[in-house]
C-alpha atoms as a PDB file:
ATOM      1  CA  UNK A   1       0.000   0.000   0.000  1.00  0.00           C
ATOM      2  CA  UNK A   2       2.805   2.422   0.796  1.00  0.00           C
ATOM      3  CA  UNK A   3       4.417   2.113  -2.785  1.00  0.00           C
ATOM      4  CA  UNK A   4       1.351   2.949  -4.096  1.00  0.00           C
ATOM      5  CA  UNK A   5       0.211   5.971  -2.876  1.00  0.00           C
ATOM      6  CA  UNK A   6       4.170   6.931  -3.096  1.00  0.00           C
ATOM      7  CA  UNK A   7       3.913   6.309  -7.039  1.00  0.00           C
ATOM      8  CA  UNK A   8       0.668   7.889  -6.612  1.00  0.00           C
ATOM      9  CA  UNK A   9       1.913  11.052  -5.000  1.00  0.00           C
ATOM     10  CA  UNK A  10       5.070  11.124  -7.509  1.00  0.00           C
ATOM     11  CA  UNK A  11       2.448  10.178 -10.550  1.00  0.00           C
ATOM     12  CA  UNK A  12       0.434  13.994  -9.595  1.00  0.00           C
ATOM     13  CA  UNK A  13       3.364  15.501  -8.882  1.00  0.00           C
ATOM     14  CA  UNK A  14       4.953  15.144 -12.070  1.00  0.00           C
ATOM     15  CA  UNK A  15       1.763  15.824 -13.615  1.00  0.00           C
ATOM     16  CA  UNK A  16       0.953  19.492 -11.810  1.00  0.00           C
ATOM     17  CA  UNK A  17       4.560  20.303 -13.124  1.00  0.00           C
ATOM     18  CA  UNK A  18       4.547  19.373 -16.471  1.00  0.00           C
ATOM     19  CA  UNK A  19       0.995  21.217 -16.806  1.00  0.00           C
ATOM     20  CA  UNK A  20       2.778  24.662 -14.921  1.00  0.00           C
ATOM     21  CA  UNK A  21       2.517  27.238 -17.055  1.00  0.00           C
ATOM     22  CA  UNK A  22       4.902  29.977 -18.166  1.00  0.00           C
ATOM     23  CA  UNK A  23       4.262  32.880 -16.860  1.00  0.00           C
ATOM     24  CA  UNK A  24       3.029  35.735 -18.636  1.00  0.00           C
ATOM     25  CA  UNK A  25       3.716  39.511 -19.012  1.00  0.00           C
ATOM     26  CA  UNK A  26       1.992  42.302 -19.987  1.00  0.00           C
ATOM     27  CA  UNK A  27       2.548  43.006 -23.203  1.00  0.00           C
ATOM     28  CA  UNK A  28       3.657  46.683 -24.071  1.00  0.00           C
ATOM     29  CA  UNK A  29       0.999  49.667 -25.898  1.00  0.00           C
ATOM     30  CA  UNK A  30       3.146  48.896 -29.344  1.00  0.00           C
ATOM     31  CA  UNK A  31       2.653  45.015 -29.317  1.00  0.00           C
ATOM     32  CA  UNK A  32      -0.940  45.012 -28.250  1.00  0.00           C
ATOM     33  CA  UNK A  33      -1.624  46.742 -31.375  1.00  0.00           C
ATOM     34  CA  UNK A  34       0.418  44.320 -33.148  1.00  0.00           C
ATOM     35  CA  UNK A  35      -1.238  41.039 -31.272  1.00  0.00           C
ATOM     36  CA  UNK A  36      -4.557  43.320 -32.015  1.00  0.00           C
ATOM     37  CA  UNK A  37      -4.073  43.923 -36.001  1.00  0.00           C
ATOM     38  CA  UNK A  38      -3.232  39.894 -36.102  1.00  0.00           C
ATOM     39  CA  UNK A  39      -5.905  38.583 -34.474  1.00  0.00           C
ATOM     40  CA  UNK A  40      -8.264  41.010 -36.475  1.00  0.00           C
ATOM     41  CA  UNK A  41      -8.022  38.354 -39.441  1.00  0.00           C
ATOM     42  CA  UNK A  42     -10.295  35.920 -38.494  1.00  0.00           C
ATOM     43  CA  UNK A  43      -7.158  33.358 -37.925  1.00  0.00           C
ATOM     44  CA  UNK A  44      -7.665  31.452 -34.527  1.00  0.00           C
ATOM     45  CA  UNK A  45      -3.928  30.951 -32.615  1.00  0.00           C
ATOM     46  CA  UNK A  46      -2.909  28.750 -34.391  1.00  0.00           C
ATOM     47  CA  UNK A  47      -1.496  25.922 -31.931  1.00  0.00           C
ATOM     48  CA  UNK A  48       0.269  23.334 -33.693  1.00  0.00           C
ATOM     49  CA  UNK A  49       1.043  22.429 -37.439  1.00  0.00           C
ATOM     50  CA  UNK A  50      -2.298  20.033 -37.630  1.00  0.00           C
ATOM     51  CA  UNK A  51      -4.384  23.161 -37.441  1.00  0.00           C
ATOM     52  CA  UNK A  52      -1.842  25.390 -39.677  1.00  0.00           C
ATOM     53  CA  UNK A  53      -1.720  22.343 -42.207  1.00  0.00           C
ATOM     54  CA  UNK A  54      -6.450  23.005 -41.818  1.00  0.00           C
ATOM     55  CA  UNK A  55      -5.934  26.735 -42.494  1.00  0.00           C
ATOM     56  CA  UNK A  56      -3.968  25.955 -45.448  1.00  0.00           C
ATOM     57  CA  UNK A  57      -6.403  23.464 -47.250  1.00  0.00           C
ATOM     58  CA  UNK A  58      -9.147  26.037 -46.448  1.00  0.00           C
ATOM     59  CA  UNK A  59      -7.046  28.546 -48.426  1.00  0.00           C
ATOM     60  CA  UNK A  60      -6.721  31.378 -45.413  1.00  0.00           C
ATOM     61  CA  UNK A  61      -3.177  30.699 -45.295  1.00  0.00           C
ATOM     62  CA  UNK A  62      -0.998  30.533 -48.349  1.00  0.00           C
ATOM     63  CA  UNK A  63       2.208  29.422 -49.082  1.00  0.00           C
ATOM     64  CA  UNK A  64       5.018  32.212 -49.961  1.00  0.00           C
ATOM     65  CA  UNK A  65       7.348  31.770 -52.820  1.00  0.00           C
ATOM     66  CA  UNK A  66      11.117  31.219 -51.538  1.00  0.00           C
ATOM     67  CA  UNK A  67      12.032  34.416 -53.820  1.00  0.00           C
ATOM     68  CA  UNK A  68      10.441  36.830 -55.672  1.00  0.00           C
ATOM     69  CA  UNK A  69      11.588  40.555 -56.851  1.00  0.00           C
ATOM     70  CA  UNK A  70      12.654  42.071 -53.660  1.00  0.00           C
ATOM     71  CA  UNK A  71      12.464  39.143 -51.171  1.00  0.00           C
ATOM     72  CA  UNK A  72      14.182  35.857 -50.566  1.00  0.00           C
ATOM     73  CA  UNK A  73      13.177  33.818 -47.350  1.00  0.00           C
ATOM     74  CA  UNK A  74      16.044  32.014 -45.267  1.00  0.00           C
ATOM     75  CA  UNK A  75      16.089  28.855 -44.243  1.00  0.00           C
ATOM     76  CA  UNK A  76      12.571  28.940 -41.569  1.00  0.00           C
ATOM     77  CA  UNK A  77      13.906  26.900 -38.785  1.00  0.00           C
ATOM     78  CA  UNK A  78      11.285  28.268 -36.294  1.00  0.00           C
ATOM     79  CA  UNK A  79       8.089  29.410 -38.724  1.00  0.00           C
ATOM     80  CA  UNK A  80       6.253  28.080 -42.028  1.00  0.00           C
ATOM     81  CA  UNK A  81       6.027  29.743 -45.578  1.00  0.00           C
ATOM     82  CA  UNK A  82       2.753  30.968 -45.233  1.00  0.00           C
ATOM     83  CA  UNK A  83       0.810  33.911 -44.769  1.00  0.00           C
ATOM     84  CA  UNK A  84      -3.046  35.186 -44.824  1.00  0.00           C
ATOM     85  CA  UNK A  85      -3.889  36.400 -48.633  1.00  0.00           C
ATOM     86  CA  UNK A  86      -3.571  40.120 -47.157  1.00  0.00           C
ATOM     87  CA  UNK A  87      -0.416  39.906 -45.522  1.00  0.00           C
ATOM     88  CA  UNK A  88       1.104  37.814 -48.721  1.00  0.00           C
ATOM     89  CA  UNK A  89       0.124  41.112 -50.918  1.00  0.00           C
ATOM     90  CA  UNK A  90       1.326  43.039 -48.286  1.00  0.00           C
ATOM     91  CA  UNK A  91       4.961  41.777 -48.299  1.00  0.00           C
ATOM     92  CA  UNK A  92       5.034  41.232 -52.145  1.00  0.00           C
ATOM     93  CA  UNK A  93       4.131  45.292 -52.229  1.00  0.00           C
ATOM     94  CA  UNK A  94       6.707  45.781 -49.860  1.00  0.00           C
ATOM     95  CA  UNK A  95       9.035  43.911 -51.795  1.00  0.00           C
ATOM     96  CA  UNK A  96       7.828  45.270 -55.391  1.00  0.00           C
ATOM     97  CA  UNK A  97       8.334  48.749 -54.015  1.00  0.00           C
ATOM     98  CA  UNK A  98      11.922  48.241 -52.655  1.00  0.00           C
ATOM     99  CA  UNK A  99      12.789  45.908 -55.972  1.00  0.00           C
ATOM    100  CA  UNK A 100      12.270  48.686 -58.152  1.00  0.00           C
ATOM    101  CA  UNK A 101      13.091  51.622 -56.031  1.00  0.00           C
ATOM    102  CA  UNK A 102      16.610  50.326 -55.678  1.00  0.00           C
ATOM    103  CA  UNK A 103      18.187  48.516 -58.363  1.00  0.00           C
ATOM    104  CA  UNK A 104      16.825  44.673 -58.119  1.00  0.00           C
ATOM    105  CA  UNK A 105      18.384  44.784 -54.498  1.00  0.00           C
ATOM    106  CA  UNK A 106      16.839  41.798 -52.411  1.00  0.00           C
ATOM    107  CA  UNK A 107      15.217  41.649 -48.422  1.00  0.00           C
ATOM    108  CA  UNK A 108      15.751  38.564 -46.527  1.00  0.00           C
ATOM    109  CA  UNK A 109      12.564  37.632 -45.135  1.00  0.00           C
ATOM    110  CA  UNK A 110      13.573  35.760 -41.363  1.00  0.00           C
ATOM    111  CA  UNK A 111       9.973  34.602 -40.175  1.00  0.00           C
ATOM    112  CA  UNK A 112       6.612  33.947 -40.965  1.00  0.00           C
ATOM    113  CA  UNK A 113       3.800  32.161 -39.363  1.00  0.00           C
ATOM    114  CA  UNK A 114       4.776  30.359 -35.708  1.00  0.00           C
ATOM    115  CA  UNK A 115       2.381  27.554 -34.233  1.00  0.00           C
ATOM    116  CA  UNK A 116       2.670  28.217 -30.646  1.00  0.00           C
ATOM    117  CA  UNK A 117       4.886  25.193 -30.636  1.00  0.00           C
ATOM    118  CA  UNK A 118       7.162  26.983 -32.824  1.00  0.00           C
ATOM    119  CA  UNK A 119       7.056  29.996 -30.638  1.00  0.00           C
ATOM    120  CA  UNK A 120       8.021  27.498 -27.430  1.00  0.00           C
ATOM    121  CA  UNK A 121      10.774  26.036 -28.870  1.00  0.00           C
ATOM    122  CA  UNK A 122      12.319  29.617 -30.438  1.00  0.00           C
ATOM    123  CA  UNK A 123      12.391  30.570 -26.619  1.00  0.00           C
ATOM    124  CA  UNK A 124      14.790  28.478 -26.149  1.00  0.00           C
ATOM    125  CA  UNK A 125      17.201  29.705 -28.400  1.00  0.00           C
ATOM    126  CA  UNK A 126      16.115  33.490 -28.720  1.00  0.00           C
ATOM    127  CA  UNK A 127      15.404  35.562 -25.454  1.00  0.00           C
ATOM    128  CA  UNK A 128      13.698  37.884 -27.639  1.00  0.00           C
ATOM    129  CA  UNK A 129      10.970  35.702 -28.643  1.00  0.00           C
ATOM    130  CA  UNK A 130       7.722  36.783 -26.570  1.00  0.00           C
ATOM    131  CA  UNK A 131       6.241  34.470 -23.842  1.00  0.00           C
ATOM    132  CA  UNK A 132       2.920  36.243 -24.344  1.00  0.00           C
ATOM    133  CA  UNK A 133       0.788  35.000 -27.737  1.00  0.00           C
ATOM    134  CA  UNK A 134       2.779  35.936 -30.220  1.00  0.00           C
ATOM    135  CA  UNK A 135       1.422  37.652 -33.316  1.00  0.00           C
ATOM    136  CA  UNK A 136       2.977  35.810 -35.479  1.00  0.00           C
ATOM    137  CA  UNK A 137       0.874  32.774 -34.789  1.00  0.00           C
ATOM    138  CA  UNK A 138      -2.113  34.191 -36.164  1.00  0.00           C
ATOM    139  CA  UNK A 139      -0.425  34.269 -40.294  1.00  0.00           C
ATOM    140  CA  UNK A 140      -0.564  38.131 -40.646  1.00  0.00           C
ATOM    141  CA  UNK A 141       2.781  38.686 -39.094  1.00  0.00           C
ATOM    142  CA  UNK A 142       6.772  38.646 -40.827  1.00  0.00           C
ATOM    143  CA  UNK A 143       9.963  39.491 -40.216  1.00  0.00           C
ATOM    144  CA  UNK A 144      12.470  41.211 -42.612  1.00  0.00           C
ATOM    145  CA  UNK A 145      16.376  41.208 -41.373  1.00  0.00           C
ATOM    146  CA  UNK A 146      17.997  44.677 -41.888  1.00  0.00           C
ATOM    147  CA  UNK A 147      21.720  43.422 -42.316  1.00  0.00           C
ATOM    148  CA  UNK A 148      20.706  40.601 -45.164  1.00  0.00           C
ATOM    149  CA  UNK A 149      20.379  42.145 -48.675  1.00  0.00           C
ATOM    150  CA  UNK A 150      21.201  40.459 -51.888  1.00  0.00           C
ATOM    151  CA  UNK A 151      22.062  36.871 -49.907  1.00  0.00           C
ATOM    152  CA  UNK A 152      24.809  38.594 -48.072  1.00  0.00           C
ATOM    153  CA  UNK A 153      25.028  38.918 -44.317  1.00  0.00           C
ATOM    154  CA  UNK A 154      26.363  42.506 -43.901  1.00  0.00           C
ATOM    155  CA  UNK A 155      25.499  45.825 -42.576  1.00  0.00           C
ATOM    156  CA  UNK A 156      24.576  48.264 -45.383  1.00  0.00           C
ATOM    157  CA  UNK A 157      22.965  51.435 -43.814  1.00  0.00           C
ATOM    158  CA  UNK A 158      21.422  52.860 -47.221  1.00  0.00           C
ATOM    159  CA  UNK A 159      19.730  50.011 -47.792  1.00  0.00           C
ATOM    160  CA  UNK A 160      18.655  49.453 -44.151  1.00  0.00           C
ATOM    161  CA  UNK A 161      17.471  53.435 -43.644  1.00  0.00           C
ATOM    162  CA  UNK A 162      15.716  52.629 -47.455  1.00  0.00           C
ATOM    163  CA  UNK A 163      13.715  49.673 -46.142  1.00  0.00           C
ATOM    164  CA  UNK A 164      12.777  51.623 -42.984  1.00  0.00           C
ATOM    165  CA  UNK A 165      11.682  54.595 -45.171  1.00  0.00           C
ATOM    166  CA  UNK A 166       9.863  52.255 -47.258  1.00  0.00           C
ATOM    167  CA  UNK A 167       8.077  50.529 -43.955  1.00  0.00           C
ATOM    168  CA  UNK A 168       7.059  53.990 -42.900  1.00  0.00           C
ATOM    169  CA  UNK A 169       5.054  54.974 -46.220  1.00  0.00           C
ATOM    170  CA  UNK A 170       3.407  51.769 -45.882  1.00  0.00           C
ATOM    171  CA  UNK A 171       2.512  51.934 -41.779  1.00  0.00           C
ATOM    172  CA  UNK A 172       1.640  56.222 -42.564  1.00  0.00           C
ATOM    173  CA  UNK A 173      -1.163  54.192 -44.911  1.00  0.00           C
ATOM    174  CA  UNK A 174      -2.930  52.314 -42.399  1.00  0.00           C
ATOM    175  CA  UNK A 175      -1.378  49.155 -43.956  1.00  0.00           C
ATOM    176  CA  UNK A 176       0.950  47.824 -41.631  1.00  0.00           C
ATOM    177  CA  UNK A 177       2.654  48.349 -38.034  1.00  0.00           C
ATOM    178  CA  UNK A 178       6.365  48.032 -37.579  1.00  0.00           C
ATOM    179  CA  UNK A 179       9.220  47.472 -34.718  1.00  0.00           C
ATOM    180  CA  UNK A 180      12.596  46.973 -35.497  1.00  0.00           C
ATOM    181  CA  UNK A 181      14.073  44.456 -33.065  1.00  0.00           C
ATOM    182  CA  UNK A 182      17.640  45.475 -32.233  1.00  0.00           C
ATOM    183  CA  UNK A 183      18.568  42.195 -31.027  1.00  0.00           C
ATOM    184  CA  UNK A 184      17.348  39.907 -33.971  1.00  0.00           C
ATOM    185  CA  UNK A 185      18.110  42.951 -36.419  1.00  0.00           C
ATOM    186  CA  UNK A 186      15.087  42.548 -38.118  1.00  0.00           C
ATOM    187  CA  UNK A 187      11.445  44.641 -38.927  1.00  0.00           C
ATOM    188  CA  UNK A 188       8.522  43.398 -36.870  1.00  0.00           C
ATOM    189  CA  UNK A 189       5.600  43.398 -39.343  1.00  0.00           C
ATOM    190  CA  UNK A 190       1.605  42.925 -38.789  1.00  0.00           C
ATOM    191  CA  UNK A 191      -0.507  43.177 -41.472  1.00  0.00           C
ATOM    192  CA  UNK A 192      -3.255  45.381 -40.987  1.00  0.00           C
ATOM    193  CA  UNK A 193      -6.790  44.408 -42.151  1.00  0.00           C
ATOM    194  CA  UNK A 194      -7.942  47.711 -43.442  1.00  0.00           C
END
């Protein structure tokens, strides 16, 4: 009887910790409006790659091209190629625009859409990844590096202050909202749905 209720007491012990969950912040005025504008497109979080994999056959998620004119993505070790049909016009304007305003240069495009289980596991590499819902889980939401143009890893400031003048015409529309992350060197964009 004793090794019983010992495995039973270990059994619900291990159980209420592996159910603990992580603690949450509050998130700050400038992502709210970014978890906001994402959730505003009728995407549910999206939890795991089963229910990505649903919103992709129901065609309100849709795959993005590894290149285009402006845009290349990296290798997505953390996120899938695929984006609600607004925020896929979204960053092929974005691209367009910079593709022809300077020269056929290229954006590296670092992240798309993150199950939650995507988002857990990025924690454990990147501090900067949020602990709150993240907005890229609901497919409105990318990230463009500002030291990756034209498949090279390097700082180019007129390109980089380009890009960022580029993102502002497009937020001063109502389009989109931006950060840029100093630590991950990249543009924070949500789609708005306008």
């Amino acid at each position: 009887m004793k090794n019983y209720l010992t495995l039973l007491v270990l059994f619900f012990s291990f159980f209420t910790f592996a159910q603990k969950k992580i603690p949450t912040v509050e998130p700050n005025e400038e992502y709210r409006k970014h978890l906001n504008a994402a959730k505003s497109h009728n995407i549910n979080l999206i939890q795991n790659k089963t229910q990505l994999d649903k919103y992709v056959k129901k065609k309100k998620l849709e795959r993005i091209a590894k290149q285009l004119k402006g845009f290349y993505l990296l290798d997505l070790t953390h996120s899938h190629p695929y984006l609600t049909p607004k925020a896929k016009e979204i960053l092929r304007d974005i691209a367009y625009n910079f593709y022809k305003k300077n020269n056929q240069q290229n954006f590296a495009v670092t992240s798309l859409t993150r199950t939650v289980s995507d988002q857990n596991r990025l924690r454990s590499v990147n501090k900067n990844a949020s602990i709150n819902e993240s907005a890229h889980s609901y497919g409105s939401t990318f990230d463009i590096s500002y030291v990756r143009f034209n498949k090279k890893h390097q700082t180019d400031t007129k390109l980089e202050k380009k890009l960022e003048d580029l993102l502002k015409l497009f937020r001063s529309t109502g389009k989109i909202y931006y950060v840029k992350e100093k630590q991950m060197k990249c543009y924070h964009i949500t789609v708005r749905n306008y």
